[in-house]
C-alpha atoms as a PDB file:
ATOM      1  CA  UNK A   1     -12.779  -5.497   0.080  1.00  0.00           C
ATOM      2  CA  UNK A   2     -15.956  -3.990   0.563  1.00  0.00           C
ATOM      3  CA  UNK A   3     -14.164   0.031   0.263  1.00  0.00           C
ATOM      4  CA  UNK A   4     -12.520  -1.608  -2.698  1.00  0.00           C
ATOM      5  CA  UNK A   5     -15.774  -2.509  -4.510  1.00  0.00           C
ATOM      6  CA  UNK A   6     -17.473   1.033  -3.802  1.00  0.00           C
ATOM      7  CA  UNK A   7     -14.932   3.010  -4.925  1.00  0.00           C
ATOM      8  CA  UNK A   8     -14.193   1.115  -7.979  1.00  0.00           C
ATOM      9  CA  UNK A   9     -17.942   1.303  -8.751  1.00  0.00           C
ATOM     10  CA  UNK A  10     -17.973   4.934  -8.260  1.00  0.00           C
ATOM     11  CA  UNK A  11     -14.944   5.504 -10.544  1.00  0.00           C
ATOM     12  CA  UNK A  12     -16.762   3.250 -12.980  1.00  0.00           C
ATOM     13  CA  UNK A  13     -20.151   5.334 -12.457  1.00  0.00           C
ATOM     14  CA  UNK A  14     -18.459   8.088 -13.228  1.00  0.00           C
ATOM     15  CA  UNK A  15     -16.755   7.334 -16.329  1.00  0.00           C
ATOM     16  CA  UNK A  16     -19.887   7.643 -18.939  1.00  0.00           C
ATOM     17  CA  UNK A  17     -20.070  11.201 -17.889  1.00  0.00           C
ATOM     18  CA  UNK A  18     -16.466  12.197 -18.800  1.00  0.00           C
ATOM     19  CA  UNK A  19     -16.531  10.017 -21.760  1.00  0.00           C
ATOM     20  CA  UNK A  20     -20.034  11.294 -22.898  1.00  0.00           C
ATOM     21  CA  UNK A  21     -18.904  15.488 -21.782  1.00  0.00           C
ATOM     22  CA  UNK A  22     -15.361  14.607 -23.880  1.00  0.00           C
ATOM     23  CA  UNK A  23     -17.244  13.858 -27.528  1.00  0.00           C
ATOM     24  CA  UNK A  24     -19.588  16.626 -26.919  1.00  0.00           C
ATOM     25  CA  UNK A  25     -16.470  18.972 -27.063  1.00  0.00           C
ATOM     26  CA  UNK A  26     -14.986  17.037 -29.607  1.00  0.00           C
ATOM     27  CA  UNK A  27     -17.720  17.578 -31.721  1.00  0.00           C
ATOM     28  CA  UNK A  28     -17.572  21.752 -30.951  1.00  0.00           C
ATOM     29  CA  UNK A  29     -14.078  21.390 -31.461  1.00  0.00           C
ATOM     30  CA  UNK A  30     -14.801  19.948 -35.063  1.00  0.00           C
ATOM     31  CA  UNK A  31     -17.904  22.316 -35.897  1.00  0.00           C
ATOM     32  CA  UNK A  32     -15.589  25.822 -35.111  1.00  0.00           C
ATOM     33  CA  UNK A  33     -16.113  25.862 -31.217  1.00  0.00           C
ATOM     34  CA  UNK A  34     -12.580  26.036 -30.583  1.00  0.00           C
ATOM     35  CA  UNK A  35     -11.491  29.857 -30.686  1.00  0.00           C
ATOM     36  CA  UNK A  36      -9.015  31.458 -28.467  1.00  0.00           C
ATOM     37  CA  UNK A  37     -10.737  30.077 -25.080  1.00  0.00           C
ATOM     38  CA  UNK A  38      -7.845  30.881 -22.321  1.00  0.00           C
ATOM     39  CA  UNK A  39      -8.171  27.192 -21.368  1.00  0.00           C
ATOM     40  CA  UNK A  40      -7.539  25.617 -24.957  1.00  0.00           C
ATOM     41  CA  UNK A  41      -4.612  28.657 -25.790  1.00  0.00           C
ATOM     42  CA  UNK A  42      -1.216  27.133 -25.790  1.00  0.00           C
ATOM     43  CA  UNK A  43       1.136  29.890 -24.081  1.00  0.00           C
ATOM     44  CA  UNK A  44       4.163  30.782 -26.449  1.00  0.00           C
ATOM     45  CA  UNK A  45       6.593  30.345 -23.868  1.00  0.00           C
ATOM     46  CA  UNK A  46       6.444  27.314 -20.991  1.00  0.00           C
ATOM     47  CA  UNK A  47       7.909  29.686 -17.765  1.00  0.00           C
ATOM     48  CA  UNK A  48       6.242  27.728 -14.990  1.00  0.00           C
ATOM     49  CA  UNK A  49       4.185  24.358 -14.622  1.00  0.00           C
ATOM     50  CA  UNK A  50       1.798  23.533 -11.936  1.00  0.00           C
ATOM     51  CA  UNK A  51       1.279  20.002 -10.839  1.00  0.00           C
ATOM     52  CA  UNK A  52      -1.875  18.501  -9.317  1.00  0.00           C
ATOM     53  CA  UNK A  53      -0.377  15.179  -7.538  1.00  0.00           C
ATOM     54  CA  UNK A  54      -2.973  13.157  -6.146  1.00  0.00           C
ATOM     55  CA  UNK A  55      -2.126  10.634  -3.053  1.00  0.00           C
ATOM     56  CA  UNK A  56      -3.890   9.487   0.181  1.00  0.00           C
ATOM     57  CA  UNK A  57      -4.584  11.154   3.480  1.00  0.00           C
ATOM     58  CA  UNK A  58      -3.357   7.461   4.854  1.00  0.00           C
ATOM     59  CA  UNK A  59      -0.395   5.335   4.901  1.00  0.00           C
ATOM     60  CA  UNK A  60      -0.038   1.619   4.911  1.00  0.00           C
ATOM     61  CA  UNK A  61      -1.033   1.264   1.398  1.00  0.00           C
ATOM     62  CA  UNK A  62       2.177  -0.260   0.139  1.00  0.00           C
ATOM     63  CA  UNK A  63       3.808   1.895  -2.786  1.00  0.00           C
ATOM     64  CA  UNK A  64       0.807   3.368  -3.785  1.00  0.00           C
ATOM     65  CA  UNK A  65       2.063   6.715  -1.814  1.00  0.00           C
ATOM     66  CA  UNK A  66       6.105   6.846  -2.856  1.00  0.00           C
ATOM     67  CA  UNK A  67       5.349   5.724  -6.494  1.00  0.00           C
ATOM     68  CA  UNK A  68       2.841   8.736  -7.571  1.00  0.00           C
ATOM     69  CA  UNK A  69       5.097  11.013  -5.491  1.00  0.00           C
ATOM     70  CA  UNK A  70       8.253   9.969  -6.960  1.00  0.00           C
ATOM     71  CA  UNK A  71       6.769   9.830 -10.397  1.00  0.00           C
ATOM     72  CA  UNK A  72       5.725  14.045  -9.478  1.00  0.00           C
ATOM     73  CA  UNK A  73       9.363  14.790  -7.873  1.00  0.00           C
ATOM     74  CA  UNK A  74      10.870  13.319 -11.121  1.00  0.00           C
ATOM     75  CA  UNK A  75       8.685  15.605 -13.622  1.00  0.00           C
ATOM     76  CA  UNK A  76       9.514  18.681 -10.793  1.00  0.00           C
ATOM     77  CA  UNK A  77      13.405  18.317 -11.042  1.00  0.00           C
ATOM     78  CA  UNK A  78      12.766  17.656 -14.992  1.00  0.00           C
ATOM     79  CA  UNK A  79      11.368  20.936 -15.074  1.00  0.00           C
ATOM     80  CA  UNK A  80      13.995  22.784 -12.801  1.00  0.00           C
ATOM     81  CA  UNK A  81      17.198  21.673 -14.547  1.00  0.00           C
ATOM     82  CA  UNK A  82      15.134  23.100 -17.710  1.00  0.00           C
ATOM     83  CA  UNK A  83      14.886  26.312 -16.389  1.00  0.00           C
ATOM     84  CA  UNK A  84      11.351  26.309 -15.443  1.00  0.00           C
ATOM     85  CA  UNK A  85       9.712  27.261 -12.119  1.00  0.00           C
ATOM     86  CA  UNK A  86       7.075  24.946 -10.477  1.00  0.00           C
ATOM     87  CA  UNK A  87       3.629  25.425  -8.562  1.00  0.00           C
ATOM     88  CA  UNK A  88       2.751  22.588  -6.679  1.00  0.00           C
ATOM     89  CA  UNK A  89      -1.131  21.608  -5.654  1.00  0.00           C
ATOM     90  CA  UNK A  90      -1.048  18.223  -3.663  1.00  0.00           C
ATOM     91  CA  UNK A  91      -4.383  16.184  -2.827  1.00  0.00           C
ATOM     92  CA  UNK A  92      -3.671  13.734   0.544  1.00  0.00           C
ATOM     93  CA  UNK A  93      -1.777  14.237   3.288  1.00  0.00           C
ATOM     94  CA  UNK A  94       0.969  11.957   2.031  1.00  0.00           C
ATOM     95  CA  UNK A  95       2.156  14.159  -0.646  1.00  0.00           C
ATOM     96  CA  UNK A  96       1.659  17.184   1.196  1.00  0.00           C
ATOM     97  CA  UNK A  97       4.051  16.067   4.116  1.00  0.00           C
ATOM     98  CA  UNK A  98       6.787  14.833   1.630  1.00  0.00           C
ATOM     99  CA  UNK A  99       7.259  18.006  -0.541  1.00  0.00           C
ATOM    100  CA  UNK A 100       6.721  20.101   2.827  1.00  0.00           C
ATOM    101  CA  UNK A 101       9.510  18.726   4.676  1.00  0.00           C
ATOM    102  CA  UNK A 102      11.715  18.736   1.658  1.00  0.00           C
ATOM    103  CA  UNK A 103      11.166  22.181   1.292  1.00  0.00           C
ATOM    104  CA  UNK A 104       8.930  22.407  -2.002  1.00  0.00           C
ATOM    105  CA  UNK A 105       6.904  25.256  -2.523  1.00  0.00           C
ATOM    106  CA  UNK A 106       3.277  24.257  -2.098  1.00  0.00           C
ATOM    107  CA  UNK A 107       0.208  26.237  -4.024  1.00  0.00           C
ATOM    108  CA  UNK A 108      -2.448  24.655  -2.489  1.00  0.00           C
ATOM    109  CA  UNK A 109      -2.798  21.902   0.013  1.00  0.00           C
ATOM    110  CA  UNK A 110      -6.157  19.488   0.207  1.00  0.00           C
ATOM    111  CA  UNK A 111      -6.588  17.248   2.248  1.00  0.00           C
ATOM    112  CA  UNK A 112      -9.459  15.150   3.937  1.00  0.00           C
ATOM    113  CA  UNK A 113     -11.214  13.681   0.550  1.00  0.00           C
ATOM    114  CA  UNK A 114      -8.740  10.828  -0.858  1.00  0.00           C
ATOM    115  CA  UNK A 115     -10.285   8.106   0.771  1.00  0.00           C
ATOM    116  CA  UNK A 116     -14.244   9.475  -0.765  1.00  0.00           C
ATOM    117  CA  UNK A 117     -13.659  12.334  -2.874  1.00  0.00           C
ATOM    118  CA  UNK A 118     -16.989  14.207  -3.836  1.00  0.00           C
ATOM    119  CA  UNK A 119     -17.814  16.162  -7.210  1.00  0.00           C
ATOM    120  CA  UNK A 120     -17.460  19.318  -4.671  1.00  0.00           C
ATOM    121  CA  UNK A 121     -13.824  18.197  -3.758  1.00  0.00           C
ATOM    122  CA  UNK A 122     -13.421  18.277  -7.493  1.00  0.00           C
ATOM    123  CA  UNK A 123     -14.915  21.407  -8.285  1.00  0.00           C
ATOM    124  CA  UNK A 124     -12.671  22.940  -5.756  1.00  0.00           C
ATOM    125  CA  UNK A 125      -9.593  21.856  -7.342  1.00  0.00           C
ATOM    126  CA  UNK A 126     -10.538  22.631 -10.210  1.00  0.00           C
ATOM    127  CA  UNK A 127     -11.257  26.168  -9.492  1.00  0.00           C
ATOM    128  CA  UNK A 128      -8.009  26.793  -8.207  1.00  0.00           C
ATOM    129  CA  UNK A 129      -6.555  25.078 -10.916  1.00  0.00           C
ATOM    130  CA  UNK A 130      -7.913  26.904 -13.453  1.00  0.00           C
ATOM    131  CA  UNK A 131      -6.913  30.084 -11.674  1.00  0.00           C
ATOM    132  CA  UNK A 132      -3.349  29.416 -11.879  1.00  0.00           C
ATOM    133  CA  UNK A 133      -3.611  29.122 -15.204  1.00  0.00           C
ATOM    134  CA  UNK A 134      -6.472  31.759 -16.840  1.00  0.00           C
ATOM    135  CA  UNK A 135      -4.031  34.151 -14.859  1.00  0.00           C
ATOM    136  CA  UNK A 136      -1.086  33.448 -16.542  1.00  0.00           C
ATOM    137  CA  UNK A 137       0.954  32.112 -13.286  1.00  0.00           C
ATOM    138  CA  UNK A 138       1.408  29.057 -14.999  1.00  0.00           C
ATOM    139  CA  UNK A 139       1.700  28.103 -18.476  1.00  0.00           C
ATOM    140  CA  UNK A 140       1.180  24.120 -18.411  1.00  0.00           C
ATOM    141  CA  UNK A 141      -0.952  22.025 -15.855  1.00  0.00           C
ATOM    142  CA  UNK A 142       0.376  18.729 -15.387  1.00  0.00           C
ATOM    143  CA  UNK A 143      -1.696  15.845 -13.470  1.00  0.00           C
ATOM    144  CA  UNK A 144      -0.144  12.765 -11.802  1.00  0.00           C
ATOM    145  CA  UNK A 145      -2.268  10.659 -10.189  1.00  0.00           C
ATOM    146  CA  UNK A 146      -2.993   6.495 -10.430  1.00  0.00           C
ATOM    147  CA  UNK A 147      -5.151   4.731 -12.571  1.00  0.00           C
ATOM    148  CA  UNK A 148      -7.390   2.061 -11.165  1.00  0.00           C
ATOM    149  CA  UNK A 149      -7.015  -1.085 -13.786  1.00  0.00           C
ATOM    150  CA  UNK A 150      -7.399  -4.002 -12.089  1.00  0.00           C
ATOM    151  CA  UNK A 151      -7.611  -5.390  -8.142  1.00  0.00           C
ATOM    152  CA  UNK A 152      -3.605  -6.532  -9.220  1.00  0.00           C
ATOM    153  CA  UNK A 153      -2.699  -3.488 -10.929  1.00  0.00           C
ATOM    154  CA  UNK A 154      -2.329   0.129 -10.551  1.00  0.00           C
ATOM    155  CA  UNK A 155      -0.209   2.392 -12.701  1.00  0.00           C
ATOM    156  CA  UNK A 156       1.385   6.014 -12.379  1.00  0.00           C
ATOM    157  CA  UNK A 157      -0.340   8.297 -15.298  1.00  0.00           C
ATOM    158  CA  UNK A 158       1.401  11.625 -15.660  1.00  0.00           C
ATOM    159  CA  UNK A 159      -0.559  13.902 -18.400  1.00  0.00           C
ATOM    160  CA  UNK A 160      -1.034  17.031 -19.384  1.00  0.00           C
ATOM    161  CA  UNK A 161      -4.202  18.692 -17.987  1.00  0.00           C
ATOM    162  CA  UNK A 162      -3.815  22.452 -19.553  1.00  0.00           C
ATOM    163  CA  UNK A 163      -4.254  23.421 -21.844  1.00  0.00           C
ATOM    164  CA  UNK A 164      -6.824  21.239 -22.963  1.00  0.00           C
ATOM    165  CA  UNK A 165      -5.686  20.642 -26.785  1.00  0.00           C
ATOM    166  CA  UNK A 166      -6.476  17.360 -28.307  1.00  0.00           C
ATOM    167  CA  UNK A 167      -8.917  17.170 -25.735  1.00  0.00           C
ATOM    168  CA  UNK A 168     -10.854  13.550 -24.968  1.00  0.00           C
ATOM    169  CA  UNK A 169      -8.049  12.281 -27.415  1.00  0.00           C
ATOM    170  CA  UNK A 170      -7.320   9.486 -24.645  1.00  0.00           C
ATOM    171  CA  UNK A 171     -11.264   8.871 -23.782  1.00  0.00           C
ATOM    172  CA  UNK A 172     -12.328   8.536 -27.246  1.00  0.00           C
ATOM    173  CA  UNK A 173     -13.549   5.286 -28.452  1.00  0.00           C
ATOM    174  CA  UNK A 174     -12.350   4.970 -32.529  1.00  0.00           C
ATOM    175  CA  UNK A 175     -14.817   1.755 -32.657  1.00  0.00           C
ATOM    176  CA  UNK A 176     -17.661   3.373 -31.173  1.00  0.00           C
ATOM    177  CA  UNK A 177     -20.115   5.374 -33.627  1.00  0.00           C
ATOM    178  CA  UNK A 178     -20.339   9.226 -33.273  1.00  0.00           C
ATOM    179  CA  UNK A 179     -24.059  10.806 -33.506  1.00  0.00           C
ATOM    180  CA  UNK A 180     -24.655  13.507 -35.301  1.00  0.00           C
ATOM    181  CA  UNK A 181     -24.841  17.143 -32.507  1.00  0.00           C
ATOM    182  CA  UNK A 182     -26.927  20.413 -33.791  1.00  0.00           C
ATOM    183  CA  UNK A 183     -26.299  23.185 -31.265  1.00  0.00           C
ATOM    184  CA  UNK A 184     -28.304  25.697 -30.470  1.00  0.00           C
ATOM    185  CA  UNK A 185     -27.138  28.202 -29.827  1.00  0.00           C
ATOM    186  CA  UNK A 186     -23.905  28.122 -31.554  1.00  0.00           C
ATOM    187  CA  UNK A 187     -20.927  26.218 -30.226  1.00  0.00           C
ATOM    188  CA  UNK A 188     -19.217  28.775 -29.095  1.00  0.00           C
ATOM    189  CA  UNK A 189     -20.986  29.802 -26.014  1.00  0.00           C
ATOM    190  CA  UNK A 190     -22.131  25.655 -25.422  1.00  0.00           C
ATOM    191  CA  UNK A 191     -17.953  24.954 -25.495  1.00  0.00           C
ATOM    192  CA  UNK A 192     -17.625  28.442 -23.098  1.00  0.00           C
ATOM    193  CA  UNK A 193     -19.950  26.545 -20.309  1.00  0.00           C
ATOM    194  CA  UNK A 194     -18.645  23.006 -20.663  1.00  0.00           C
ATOM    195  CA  UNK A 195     -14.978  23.433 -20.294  1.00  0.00           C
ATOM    196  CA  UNK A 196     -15.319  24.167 -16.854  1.00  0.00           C
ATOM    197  CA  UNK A 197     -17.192  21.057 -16.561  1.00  0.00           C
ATOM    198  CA  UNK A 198     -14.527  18.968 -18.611  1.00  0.00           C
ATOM    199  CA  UNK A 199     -11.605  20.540 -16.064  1.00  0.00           C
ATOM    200  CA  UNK A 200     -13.765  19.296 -13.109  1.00  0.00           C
ATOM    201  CA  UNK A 201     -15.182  15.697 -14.787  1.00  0.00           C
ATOM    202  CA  UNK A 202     -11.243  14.793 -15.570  1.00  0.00           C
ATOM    203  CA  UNK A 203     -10.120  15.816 -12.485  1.00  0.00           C
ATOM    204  CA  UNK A 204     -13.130  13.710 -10.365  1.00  0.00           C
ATOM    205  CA  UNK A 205     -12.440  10.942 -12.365  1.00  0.00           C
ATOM    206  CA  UNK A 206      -8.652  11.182 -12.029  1.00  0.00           C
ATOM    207  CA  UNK A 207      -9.145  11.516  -8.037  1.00  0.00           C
ATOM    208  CA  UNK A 208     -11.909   8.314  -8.403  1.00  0.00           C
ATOM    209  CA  UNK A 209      -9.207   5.955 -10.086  1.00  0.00           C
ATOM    210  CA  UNK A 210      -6.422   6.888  -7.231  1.00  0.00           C
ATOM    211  CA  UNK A 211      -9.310   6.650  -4.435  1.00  0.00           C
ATOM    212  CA  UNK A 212     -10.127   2.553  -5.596  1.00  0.00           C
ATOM    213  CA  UNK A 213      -6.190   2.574  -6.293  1.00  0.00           C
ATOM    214  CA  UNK A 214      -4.963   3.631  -2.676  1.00  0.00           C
ATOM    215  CA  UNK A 215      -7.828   0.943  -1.673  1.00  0.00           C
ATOM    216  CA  UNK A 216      -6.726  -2.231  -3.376  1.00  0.00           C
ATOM    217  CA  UNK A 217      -3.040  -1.178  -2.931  1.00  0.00           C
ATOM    218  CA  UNK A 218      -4.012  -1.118   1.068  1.00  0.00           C
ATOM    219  CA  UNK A 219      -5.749  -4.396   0.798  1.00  0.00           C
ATOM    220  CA  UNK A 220      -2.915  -6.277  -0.803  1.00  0.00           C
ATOM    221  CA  UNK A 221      -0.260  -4.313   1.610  1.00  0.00           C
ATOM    222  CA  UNK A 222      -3.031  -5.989   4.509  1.00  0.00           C
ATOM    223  CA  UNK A 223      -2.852  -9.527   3.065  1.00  0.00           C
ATOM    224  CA  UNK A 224       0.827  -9.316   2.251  1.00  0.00           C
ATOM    225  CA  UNK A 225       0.914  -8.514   6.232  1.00  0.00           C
ATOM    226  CA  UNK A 226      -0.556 -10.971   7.054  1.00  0.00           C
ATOM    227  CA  UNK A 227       0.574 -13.781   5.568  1.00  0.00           C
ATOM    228  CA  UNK A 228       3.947 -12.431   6.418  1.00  0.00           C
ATOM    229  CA  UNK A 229       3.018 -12.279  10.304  1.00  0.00           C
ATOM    230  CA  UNK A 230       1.622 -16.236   9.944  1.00  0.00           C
ATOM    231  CA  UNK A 231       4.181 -17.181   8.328  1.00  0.00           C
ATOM    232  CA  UNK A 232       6.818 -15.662  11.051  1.00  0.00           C
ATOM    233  CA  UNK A 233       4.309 -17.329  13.402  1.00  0.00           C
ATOM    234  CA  UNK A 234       5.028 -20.997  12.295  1.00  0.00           C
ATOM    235  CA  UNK A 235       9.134 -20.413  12.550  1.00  0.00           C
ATOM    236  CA  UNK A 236       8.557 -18.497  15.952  1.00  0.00           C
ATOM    237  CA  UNK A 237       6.982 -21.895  17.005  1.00  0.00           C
ATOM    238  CA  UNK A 238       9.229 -24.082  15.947  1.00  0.00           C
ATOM    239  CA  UNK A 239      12.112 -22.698  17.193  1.00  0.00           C
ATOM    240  CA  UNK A 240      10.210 -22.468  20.666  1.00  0.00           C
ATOM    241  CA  UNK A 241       9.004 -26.029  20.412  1.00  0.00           C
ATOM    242  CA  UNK A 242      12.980 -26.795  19.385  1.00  0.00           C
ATOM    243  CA  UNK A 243      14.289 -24.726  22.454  1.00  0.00           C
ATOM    244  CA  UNK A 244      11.829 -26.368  25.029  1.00  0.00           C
ATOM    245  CA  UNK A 245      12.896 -29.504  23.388  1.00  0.00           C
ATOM    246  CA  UNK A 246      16.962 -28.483  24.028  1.00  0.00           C
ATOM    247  CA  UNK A 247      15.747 -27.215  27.304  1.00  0.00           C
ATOM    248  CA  UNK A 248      14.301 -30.377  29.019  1.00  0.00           C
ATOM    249  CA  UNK A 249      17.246 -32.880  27.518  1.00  0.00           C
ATOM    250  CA  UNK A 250      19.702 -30.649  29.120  1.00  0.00           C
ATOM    251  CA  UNK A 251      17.321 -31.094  32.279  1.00  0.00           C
ATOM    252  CA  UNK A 252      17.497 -34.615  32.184  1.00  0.00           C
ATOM    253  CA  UNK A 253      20.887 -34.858  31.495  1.00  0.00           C
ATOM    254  CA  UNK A 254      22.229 -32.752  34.393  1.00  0.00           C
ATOM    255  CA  UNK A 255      19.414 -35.073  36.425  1.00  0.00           C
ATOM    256  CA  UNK A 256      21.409 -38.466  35.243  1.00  0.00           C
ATOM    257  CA  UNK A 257      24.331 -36.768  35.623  1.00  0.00           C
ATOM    258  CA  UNK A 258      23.573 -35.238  39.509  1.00  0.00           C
ATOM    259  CA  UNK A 259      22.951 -39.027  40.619  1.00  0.00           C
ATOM    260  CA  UNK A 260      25.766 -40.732  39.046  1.00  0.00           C
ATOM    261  CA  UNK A 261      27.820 -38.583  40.377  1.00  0.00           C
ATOM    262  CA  UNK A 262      26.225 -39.279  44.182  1.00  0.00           C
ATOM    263  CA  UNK A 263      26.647 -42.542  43.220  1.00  0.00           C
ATOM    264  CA  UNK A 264      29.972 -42.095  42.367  1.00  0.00           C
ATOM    265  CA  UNK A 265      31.030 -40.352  45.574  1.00  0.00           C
ATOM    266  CA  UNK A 266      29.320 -43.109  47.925  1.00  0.00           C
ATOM    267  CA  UNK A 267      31.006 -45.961  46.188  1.00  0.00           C
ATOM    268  CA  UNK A 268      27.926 -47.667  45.455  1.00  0.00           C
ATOM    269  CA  UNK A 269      28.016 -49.410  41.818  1.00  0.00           C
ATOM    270  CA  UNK A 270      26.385 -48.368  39.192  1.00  0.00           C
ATOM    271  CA  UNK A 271      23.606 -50.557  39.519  1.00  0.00           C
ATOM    272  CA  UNK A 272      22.951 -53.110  42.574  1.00  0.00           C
ATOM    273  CA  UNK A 273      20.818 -54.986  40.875  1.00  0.00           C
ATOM    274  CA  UNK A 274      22.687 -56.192  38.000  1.00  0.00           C
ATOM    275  CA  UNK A 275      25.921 -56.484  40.122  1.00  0.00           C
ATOM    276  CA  UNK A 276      24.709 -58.758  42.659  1.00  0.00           C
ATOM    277  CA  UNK A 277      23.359 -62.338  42.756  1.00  0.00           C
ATOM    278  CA  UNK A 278      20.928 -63.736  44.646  1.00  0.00           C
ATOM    279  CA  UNK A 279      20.055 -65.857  45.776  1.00  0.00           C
ATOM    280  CA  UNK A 280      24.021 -65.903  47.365  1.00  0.00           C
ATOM    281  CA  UNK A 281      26.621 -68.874  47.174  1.00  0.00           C
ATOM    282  CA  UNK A 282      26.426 -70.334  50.209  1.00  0.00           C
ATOM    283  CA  UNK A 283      29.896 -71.035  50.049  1.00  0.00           C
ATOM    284  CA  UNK A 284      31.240 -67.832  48.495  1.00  0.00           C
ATOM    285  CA  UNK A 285      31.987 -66.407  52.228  1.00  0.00           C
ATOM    286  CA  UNK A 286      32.770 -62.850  50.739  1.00  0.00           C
ATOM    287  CA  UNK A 287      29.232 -62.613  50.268  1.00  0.00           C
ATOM    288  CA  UNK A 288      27.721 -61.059  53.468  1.00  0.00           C
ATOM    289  CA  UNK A 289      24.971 -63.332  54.941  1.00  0.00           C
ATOM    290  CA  UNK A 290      22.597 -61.614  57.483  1.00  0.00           C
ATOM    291  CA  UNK A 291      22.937 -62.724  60.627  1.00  0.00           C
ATOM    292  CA  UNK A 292      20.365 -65.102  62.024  1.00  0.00           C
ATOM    293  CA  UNK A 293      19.632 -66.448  65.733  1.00  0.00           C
ATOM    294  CA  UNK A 294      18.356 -69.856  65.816  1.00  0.00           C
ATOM    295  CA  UNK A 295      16.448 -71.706  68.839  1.00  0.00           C
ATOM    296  CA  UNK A 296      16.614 -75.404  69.313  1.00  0.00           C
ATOM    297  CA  UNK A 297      14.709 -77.161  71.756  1.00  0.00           C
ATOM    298  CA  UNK A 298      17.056 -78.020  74.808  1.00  0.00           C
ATOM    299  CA  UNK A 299      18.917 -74.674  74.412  1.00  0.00           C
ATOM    300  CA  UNK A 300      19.490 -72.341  77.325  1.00  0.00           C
ATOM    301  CA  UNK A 301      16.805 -70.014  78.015  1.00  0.00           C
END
């Protein structure tokens, strides 16, 4: 509970930054920032699309793991019988073991930071993100990854990371009131510095959500445990208590049954004292009498 609470207060920490960074560029977008920035330039032609899948370096969290990976392997093969080639960066052990030993070709493998992720661990995904695609060796960045709701719920988000068109379009607040931005100098070079901060805020943010994610999908996988193990507990000792119970009738029926049986083969009745009277009929001479020597005075010595 305690993981749980931190990391959902650092994904919630972190959310005014993105939020705040995403109207910023909004508002260059709107005042003429936008240009032909390699990040924000659509390619002509989708050839090959990388995919940043985010999972844990740890298991035992229920479906956290298979549901983001499955969700990735689904968009992969979507791709493929399109005619498009993949390039696969995986965060957590997890998801790189699963599209290793099936044989998926693997960009860039980190693991070590899903259970904390830092703004570095960020930054260095980003980077080689943003590589893949300035260089032209993919067209289309696609991030999977889970978003943190509530302590009940955690959903699979799949979205489009490059390029970064209609950017903050799922951060933006419609009720909220925009402030009115000068820039100095123009936008231009302001939108130039902050994109690489935008690529690295969604990404820290997007790693944040599946961190508290993988920690209240462990916790109820724990619980669900548990309860599971008392509750196979309680029948466990029952059917002991019933087989101890089975095992000392049986005991005292072969017991009953041992000495009836003696009984049985000496000829003795079943029970002498119901079968006999006494005291005896003095005249019933089938009866046996014990034998008794009297002495009368005048008898022989």
């Amino acid at each position: 509970a305690t993981r749980v609470a931190k990391a959902q207060q650092r994904a919630n920490e972190a959310r005014p930054y993105s939020e705040l960074l995403t109207e910023v560029i909004q508002h260059l977008a709107e005042n003429g920032g936008i240009t032909d920035h390699p990040l924000l330039k659509p390619a002509e032609t989708v050839t090959r699309t990388g995919f940043v899948v985010i999972s844990s370096d740890r298991g035992l969290a229920g479906g956290y793991n298979s549901s983001v990976i499955r969700a990735a392997e689904r968009e992969i093969n979507g791709r493929q019988s399109d005619g498009q080639d993949y390039a696969l960066i995986t965060v957590g052990r997890k998801a790189e073991g699963y599209f290793a030993y099936r044989n998926y070709r693997i960009e860039k493998a980190v693991t070590g930071v899903s259970d904390s992720p830092s703004y570095d661990d960020a930054v260095a995904v980003g980077e080689v993100v943003t590589d893949l695609y300035t260089s032209g060796a993919v067209q289309e960045v696609v991030l999977v990854f889970t978003r943190f709701i509530s302590m009940g719920q955690q959903q699979v988000a799949v979205r489009r990371f490059m390029p970064l068109t209609g950017v903050g379009q799922e951060a933006a607040h419609p009720d909220r009131a925009s402030a009115a931005y000068e820039f100095e100098p123009s936008p231009g070079p302001i939108l130039e510095s902050l994109l690489p901060r935008y690529v690295t805020a969604r990404l820290y943010a997007a790693m944040l959500d599946s961190a508290a994610s993988e920690h209240a999908s462990r916790q109820r996988a724990m619980k669900a445990a548990t309860d599971n193990a008392e509750e196979l507990i309680v029948k466990l000792t029952r059917v002991m208590n019933r087989a101890r119970q089975d095992s000392i009738t049986n005991e005292i029926m072969e017991i009953v049954g041992g000495a009836e049986a003696l009984r049985a083969a000496k000829g003795d009745p079943d029970d002498l004292l119901l079968d006999q009277v006494w005291p005896p009929d003095p005249f019933d001479h089938s009866f046996p009498t014990p034998h008794r020597t009297s002495h009368f005075a005048g008898d022989s010595q």
